[in-house]
C-alpha atoms as a PDB file:
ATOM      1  CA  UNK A   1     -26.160 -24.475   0.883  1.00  0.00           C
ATOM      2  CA  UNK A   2     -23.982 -21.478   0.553  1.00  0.00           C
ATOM      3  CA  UNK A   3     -25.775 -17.993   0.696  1.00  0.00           C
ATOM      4  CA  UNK A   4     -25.519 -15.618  -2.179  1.00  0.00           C
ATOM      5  CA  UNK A   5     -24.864 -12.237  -0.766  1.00  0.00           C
ATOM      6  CA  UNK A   6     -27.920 -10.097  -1.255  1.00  0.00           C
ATOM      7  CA  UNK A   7     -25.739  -7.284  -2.605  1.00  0.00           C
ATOM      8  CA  UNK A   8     -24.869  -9.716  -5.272  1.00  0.00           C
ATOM      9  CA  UNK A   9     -28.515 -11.025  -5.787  1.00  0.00           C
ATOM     10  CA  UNK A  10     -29.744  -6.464  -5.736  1.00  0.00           C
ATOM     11  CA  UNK A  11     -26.865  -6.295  -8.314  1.00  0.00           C
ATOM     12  CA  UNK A  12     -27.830  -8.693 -11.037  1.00  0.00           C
ATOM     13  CA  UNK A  13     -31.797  -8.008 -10.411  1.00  0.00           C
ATOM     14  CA  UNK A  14     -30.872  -4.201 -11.534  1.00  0.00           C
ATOM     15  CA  UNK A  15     -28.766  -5.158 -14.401  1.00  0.00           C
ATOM     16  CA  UNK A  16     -31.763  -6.855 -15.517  1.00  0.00           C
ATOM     17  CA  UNK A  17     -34.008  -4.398 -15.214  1.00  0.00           C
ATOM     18  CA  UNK A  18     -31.830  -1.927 -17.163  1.00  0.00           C
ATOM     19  CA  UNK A  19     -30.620  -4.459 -19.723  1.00  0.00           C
ATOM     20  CA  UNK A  20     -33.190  -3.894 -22.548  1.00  0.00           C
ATOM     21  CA  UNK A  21     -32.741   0.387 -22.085  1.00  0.00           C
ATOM     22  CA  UNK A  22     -29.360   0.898 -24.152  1.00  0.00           C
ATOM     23  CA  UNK A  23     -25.638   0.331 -22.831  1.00  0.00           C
ATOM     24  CA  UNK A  24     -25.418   0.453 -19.287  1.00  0.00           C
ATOM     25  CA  UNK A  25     -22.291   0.736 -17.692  1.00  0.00           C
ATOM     26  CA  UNK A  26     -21.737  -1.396 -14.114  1.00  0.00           C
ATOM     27  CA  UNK A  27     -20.150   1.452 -12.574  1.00  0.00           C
ATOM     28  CA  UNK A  28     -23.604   3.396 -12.959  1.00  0.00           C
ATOM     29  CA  UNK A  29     -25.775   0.651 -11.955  1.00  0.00           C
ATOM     30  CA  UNK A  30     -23.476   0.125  -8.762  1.00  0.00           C
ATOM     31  CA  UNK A  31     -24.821   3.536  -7.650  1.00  0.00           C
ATOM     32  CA  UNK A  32     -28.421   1.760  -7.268  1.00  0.00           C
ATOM     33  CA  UNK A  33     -26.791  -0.281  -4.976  1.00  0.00           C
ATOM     34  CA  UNK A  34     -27.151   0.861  -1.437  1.00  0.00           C
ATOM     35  CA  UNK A  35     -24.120  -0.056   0.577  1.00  0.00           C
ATOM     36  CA  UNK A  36     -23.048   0.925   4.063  1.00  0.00           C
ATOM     37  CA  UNK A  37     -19.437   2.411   4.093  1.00  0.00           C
ATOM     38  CA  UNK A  38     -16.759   0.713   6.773  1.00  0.00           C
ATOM     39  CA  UNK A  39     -15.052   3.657   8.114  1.00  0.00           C
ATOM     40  CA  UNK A  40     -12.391   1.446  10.073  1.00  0.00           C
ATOM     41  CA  UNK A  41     -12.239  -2.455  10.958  1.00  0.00           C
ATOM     42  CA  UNK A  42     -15.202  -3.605  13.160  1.00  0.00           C
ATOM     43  CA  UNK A  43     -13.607  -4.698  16.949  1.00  0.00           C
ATOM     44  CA  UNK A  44     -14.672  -8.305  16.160  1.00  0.00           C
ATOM     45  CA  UNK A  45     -12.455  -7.550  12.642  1.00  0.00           C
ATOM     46  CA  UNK A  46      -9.428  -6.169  15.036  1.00  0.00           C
ATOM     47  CA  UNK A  47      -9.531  -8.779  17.738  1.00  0.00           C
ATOM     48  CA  UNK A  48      -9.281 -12.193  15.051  1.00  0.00           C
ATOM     49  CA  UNK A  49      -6.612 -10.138  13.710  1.00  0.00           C
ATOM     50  CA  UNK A  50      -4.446  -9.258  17.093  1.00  0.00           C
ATOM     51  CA  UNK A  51      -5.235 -12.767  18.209  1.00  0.00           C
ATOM     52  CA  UNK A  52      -4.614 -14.614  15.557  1.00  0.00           C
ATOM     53  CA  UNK A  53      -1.083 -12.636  15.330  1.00  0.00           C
ATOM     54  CA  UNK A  54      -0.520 -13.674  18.884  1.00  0.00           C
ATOM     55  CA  UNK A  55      -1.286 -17.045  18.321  1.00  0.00           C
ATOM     56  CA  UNK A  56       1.390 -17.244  14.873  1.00  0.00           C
ATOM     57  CA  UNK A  57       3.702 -15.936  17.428  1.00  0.00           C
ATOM     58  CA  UNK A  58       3.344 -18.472  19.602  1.00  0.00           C
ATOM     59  CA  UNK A  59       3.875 -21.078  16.983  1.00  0.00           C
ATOM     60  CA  UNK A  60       6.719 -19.540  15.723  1.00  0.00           C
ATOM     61  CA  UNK A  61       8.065 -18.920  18.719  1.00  0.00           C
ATOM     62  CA  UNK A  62       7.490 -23.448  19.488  1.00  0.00           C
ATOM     63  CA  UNK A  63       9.182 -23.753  15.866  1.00  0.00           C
ATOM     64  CA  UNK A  64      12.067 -22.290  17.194  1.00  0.00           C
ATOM     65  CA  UNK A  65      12.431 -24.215  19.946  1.00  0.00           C
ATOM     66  CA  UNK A  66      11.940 -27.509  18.686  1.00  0.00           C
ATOM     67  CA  UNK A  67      14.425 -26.462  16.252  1.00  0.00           C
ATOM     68  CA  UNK A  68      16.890 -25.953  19.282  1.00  0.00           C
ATOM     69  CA  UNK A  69      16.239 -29.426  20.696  1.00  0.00           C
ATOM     70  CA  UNK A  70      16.594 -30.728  16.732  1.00  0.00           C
ATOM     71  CA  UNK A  71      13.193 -31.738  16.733  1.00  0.00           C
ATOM     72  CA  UNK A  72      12.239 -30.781  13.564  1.00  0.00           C
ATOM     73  CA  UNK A  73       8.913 -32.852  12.671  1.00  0.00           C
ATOM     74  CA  UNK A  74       7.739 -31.321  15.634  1.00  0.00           C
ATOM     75  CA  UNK A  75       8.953 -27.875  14.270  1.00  0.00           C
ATOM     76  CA  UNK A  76       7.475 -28.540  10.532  1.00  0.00           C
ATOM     77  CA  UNK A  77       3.882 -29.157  12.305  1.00  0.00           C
ATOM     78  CA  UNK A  78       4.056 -25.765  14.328  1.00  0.00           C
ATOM     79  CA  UNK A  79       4.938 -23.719  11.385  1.00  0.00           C
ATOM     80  CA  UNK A  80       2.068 -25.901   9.334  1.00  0.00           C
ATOM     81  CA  UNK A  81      -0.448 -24.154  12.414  1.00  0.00           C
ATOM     82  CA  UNK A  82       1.569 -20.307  11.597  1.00  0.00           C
ATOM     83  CA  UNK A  83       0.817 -20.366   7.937  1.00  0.00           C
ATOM     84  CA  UNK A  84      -3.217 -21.463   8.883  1.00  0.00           C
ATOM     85  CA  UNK A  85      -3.573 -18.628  10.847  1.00  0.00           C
ATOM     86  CA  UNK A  86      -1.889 -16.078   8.944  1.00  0.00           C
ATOM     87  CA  UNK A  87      -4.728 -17.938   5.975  1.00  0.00           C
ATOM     88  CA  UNK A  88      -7.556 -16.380   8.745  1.00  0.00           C
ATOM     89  CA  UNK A  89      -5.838 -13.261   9.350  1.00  0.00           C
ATOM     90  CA  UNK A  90      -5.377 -12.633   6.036  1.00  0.00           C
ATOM     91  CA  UNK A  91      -9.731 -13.704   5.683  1.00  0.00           C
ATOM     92  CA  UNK A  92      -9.817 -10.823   8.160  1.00  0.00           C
ATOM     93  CA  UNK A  93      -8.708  -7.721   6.305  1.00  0.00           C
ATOM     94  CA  UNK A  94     -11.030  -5.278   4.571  1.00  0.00           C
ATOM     95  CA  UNK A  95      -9.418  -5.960   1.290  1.00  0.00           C
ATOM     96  CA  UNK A  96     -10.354  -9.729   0.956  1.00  0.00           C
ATOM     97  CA  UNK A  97     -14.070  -9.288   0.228  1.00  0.00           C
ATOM     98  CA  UNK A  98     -13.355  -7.305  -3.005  1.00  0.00           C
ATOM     99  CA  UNK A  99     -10.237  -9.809  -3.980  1.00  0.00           C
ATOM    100  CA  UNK A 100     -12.843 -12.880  -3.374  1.00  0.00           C
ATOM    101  CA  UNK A 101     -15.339 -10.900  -5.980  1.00  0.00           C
ATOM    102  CA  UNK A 102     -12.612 -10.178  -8.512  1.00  0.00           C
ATOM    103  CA  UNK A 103     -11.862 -13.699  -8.147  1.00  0.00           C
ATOM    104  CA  UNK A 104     -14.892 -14.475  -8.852  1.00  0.00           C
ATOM    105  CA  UNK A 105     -14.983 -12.437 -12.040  1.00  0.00           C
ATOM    106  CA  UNK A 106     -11.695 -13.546 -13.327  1.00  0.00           C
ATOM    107  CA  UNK A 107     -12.728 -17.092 -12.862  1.00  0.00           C
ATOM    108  CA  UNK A 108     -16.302 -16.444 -14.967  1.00  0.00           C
ATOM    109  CA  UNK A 109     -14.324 -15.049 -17.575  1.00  0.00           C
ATOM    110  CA  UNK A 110     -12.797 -18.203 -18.303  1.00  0.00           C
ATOM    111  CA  UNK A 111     -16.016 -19.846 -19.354  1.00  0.00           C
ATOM    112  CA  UNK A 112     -18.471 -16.805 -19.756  1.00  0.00           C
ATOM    113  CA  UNK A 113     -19.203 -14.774 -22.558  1.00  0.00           C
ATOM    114  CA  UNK A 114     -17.335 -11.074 -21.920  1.00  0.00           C
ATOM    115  CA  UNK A 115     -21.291  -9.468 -21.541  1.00  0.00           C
ATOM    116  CA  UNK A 116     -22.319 -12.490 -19.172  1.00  0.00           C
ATOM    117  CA  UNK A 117     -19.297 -10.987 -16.731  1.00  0.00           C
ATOM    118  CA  UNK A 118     -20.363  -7.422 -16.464  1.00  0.00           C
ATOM    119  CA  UNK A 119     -22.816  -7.736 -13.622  1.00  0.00           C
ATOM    120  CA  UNK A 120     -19.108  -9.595 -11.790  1.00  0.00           C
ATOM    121  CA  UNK A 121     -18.043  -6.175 -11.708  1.00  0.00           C
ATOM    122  CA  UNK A 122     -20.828  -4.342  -9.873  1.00  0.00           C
ATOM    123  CA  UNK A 123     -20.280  -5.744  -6.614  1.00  0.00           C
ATOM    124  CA  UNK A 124     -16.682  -5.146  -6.939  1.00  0.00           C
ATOM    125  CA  UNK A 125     -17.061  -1.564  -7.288  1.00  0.00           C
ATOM    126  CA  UNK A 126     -19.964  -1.551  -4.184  1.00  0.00           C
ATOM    127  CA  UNK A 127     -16.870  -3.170  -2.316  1.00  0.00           C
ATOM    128  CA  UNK A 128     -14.585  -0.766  -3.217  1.00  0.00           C
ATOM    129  CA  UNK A 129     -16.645   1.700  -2.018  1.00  0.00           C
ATOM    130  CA  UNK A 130     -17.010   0.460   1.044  1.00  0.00           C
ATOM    131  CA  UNK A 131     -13.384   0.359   2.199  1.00  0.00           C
ATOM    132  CA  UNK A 132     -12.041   3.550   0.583  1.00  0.00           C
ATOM    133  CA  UNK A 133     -11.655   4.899   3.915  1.00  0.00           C
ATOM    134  CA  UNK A 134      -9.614   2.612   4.835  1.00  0.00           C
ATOM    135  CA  UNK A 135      -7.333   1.664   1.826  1.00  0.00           C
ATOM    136  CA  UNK A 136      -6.064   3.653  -1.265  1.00  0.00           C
ATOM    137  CA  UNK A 137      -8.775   2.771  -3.480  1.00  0.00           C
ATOM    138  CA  UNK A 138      -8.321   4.627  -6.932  1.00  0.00           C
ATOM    139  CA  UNK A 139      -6.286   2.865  -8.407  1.00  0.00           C
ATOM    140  CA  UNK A 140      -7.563  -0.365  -7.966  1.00  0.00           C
ATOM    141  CA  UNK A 141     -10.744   1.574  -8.804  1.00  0.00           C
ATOM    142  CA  UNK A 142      -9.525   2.463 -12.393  1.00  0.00           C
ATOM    143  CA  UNK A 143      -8.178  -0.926 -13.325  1.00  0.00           C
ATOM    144  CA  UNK A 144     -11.574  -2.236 -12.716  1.00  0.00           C
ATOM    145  CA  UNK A 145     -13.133   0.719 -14.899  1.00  0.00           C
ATOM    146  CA  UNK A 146     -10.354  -0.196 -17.372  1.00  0.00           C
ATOM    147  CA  UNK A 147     -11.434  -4.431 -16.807  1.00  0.00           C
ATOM    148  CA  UNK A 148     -15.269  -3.232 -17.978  1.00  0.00           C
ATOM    149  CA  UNK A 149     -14.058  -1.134 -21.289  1.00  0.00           C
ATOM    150  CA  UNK A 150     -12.257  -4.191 -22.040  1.00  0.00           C
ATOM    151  CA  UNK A 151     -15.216  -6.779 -21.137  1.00  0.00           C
ATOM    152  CA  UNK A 152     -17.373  -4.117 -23.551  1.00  0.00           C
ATOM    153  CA  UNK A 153     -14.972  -4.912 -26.644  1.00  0.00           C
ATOM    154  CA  UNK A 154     -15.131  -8.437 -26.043  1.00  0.00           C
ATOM    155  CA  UNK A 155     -11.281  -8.766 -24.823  1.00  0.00           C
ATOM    156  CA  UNK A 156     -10.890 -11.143 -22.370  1.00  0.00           C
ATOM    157  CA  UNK A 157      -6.889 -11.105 -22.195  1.00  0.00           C
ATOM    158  CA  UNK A 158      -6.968  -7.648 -21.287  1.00  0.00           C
ATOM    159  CA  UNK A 159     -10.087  -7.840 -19.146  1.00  0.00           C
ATOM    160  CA  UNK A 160      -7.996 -10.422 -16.990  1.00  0.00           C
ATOM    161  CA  UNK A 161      -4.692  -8.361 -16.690  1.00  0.00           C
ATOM    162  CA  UNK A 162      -6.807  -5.356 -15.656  1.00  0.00           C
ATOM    163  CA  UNK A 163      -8.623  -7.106 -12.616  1.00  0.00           C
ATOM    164  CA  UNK A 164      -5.174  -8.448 -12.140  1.00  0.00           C
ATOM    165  CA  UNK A 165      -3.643  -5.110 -11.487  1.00  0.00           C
ATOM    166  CA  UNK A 166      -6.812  -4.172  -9.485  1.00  0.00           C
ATOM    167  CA  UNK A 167      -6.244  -6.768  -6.881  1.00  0.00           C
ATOM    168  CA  UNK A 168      -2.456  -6.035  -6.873  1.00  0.00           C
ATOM    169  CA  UNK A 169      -3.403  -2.354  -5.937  1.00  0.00           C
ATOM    170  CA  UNK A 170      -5.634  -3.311  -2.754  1.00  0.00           C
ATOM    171  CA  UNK A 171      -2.989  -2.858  -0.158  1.00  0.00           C
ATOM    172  CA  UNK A 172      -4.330  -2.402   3.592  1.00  0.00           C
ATOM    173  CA  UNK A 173      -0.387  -1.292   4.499  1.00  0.00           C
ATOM    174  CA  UNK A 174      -1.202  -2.057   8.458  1.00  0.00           C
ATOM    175  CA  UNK A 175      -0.957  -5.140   8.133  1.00  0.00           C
ATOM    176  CA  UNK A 176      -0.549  -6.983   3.989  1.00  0.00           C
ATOM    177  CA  UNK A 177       2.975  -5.537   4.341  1.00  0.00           C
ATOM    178  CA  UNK A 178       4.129  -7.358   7.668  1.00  0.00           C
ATOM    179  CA  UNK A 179       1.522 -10.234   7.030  1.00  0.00           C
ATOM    180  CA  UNK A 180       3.317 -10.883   3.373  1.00  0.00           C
ATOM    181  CA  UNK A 181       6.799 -10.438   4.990  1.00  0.00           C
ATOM    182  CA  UNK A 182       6.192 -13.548   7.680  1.00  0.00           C
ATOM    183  CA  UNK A 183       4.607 -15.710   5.485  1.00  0.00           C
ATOM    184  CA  UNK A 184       7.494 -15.317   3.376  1.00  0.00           C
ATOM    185  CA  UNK A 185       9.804 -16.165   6.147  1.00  0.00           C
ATOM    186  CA  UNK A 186       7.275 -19.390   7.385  1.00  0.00           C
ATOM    187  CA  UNK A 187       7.409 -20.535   3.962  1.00  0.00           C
ATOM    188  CA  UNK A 188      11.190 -20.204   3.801  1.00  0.00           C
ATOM    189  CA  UNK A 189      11.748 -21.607   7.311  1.00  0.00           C
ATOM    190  CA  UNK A 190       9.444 -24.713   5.386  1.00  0.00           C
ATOM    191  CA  UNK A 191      12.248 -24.992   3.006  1.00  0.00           C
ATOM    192  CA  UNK A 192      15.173 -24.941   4.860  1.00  0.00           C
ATOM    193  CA  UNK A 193      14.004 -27.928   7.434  1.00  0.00           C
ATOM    194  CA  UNK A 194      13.079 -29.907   4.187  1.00  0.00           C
ATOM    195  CA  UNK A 195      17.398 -29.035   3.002  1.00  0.00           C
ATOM    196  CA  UNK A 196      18.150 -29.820   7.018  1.00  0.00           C
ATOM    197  CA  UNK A 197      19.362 -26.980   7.281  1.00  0.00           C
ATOM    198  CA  UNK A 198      18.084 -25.861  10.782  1.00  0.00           C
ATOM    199  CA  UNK A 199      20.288 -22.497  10.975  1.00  0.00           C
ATOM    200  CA  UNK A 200      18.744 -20.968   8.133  1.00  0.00           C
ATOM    201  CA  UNK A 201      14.897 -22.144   9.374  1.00  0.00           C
ATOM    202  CA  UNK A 202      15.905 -20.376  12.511  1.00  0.00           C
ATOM    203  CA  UNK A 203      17.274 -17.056  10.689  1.00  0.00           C
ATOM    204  CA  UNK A 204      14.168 -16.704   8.578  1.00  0.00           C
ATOM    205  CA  UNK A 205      11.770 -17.468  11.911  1.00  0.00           C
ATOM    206  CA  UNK A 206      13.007 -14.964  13.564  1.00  0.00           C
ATOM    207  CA  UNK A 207      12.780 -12.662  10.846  1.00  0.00           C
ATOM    208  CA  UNK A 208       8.804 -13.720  10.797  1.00  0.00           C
ATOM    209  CA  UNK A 209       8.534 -12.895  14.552  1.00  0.00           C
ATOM    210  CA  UNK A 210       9.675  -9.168  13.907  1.00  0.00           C
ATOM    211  CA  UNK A 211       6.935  -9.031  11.017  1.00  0.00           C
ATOM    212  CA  UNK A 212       3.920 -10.458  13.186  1.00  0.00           C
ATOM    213  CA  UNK A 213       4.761  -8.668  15.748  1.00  0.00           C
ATOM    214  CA  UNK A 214       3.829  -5.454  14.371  1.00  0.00           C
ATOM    215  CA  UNK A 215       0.726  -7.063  13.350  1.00  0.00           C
ATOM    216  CA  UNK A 216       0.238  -8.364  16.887  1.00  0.00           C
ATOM    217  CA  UNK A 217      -0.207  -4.730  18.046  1.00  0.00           C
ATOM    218  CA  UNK A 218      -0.600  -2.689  15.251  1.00  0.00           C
ATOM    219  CA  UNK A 219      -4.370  -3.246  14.640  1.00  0.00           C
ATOM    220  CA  UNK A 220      -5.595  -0.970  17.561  1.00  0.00           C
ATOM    221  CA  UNK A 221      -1.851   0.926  17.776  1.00  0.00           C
ATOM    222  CA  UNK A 222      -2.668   4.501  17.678  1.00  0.00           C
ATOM    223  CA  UNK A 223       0.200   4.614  14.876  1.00  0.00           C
ATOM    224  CA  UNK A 224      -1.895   3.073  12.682  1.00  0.00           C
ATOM    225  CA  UNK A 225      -4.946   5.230  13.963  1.00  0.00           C
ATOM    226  CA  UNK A 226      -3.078   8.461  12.961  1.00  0.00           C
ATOM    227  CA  UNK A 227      -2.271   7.029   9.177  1.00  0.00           C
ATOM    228  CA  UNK A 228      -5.920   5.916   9.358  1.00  0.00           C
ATOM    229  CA  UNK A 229      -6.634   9.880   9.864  1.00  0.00           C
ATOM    230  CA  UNK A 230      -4.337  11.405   7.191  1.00  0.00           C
ATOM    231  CA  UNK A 231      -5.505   9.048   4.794  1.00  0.00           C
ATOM    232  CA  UNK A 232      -8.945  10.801   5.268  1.00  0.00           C
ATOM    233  CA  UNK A 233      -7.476  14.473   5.595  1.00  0.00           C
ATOM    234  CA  UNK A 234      -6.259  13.663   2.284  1.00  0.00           C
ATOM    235  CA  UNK A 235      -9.268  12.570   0.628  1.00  0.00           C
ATOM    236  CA  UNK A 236     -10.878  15.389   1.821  1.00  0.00           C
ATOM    237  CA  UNK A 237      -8.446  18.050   0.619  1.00  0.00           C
ATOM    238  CA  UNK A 238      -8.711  16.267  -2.794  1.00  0.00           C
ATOM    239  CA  UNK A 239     -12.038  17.709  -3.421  1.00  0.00           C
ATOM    240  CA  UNK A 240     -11.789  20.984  -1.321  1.00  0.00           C
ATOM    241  CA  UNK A 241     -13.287  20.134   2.012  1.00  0.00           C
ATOM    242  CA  UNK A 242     -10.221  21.910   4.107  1.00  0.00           C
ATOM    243  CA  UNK A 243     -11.902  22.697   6.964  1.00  0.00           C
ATOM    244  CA  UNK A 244     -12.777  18.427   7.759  1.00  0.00           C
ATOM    245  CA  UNK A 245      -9.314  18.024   6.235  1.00  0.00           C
ATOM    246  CA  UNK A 246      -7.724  19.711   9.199  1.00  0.00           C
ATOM    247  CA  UNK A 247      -9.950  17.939  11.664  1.00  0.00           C
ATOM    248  CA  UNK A 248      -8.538  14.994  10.448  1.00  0.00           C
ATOM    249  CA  UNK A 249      -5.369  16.128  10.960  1.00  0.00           C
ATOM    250  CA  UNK A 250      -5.671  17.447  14.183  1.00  0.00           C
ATOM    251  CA  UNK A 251      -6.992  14.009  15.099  1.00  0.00           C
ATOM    252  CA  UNK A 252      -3.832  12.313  13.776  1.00  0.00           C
ATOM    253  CA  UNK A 253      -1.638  14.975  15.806  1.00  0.00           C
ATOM    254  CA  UNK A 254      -3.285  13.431  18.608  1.00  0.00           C
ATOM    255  CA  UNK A 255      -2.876   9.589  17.665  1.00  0.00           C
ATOM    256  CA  UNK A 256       0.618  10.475  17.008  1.00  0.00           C
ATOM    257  CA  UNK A 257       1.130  11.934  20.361  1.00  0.00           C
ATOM    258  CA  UNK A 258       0.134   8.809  21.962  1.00  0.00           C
ATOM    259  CA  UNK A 259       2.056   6.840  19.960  1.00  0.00           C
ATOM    260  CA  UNK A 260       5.196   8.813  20.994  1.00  0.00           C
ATOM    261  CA  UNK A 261       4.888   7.930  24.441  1.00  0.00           C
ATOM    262  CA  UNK A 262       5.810   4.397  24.167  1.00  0.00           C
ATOM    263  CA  UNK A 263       9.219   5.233  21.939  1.00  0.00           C
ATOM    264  CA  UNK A 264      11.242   3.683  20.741  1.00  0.00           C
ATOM    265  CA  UNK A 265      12.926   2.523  17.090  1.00  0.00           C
ATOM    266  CA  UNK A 266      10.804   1.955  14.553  1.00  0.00           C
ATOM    267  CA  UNK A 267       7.983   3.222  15.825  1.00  0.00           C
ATOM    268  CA  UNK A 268       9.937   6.920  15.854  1.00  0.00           C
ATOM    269  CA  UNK A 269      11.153   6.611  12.632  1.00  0.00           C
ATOM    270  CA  UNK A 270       7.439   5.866  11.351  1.00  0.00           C
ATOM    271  CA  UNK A 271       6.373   9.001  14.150  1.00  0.00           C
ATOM    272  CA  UNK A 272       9.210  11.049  12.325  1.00  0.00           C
ATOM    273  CA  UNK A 273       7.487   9.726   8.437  1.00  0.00           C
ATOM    274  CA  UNK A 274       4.122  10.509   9.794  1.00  0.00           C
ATOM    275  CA  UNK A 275       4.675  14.240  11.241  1.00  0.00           C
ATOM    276  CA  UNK A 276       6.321  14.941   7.798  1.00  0.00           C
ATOM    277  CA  UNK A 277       3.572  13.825   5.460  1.00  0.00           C
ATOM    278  CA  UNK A 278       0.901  15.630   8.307  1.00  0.00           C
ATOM    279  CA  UNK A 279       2.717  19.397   8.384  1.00  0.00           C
ATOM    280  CA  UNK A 280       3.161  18.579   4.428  1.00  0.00           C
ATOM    281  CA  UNK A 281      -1.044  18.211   3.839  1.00  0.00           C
ATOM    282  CA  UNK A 282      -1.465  20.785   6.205  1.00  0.00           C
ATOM    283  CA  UNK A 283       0.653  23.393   4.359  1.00  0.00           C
ATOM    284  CA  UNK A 284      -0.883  22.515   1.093  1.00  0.00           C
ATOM    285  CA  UNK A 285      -4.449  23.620   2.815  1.00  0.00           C
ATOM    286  CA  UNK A 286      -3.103  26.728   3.920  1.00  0.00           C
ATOM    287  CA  UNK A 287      -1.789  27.597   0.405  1.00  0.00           C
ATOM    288  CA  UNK A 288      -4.825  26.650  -1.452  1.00  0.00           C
ATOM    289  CA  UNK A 289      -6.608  27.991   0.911  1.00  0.00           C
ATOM    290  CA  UNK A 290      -5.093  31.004   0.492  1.00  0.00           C
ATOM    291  CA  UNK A 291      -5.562  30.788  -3.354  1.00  0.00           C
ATOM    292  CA  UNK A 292      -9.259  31.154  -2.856  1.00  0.00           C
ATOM    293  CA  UNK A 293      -9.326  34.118  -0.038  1.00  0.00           C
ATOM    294  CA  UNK A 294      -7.288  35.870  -2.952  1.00  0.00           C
ATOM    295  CA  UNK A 295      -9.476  34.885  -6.031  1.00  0.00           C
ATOM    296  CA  UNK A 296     -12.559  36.041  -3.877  1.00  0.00           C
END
């Protein structure tokens, strides 16, 4: 039997409770919830990740071969193994526990009454919180505040196109972007041996190598580190706290310093991105903090 997540079980206990006291909103009953904040991926998250990435690289890399010697069953059942692990790599990232619950929600709201799918929502926001420091959560954050004013009036259409655009918005860059882009290519690759046409299977594969391989190093890559960094020097100039803001930034100075060493291609041109947008945040302290030595 299948565990219920005790977040989950905390969540509908205090909706219960409350219930019977007026309209209750699940974003304020979410703040009874006590969660513990992920500030970055656990090492056990990071290494399934990197080794699973290896591993699709490996079977890629077979695919191709076998396409070489034209055998292409053989090539079909090595790309079948790519596109299962890029399924656990894809379990992996911070982002998938709060898809899961607005999957869960979406899928009760085509059976449930709109009020019976309220509580659906409270763990969604607890997730959300707990991986803001890691992805850009607001927006995906106001969809879902948008989802419950819908589920309120009874409108289940718009209820659904709301959580819809919430999951859209939960993007962990480091590694949905390249992830998406090879499974693409796998799929493709799929296609193409089906048509015989081995030329094209090999194109796309070796367009899915350049995407996993960023993945392959990219979850401890101290590029990824520094972006990790400005995304909290940002949050924390949003509501005025320079001084951490700064911190942060001087941290991603230093991840981007490392990441320098090595050279090299793309990884300069996303150096070059990343010292723009980190001088950028840091002049916009300076001048609002300069706003407030002048007001005082």
């Amino acid at each position: 039997m299948k565990r219920v997540p005790l977040m989950i079980l905390t969540g509908v206990f205090v909706v219960s409770m409350v219930a019977g006291a007026g309209s209750v909103s699940a974003a304020d009953v979410k703040e009874k919830i006590t969660t513990t904040p992920s500030k970055r991926l656990s090492q056990k998250e990071a290494s399934i990740i990197s080794s699973s990435a290896v591993k699709v690289l490996r079977h890629i890399a077979q695919a191709r071969s076998d396409i070489e010697k034209k055998n292409t069953k053989e090539a079909g059942e090595e790309l079948r193994q790519a596109l299962a692990l890029i399924e656990i790599i894809q379990q992996a990232l911070p982002t998938t526990k709060v898809k899961d619950h607005i999957w869960i929600a979406k899928t009760h709201l085509s059976y449930e009454n709109t009020e019976e799918v309220v509580p659906d929502l409270i763990p969604i926001y607890a997730s959300l919180d707990e991986i803001e420091d890691l992805v850009p959560a607001e927006k995906a954050k106001e969809h879902v505040k948008n989802a419950e004013k819908h589920l309120r009036k009874g409108d289940k259409e718009k209820t659904k196109e709301e959580l819809e655009a919430a999951d859209e918005a939960l993007v962990y860059t480091e590694i949905d972007v390249p992830l998406s882009f090879t499974k693409e290519h796998v799929v493709a690759a799929q296609g193409y041996l089906s048509q015989n046409k081995p030329e094209k299977a090999d194109e796309s594969l070796k367009a899915a190598e350049d995407g996993v391989q960023i993945i392959s190093i990219g979850v401890f890559s101290p590029i990824a580190q520094a972006r990790g960094s400005l995304w909290k020097a940002t949050k924390k100039y949003a509501v005025g706290e320079w001084d951490g803001a700064k911190k942060d930034l001087e941290k991603a100075k230093e991840y981007l310093a490392d990441a320098m060493k090595t050279g090299g291609g793309k990884l300069e041109t996303a150096g070059q991105e990343l010292t723009k947008d980190i001088e950028s945040l840091w002049q916009k302290i300076d001048t609002e903090a300069g706003k407030t030595k002048t007001k005082s």
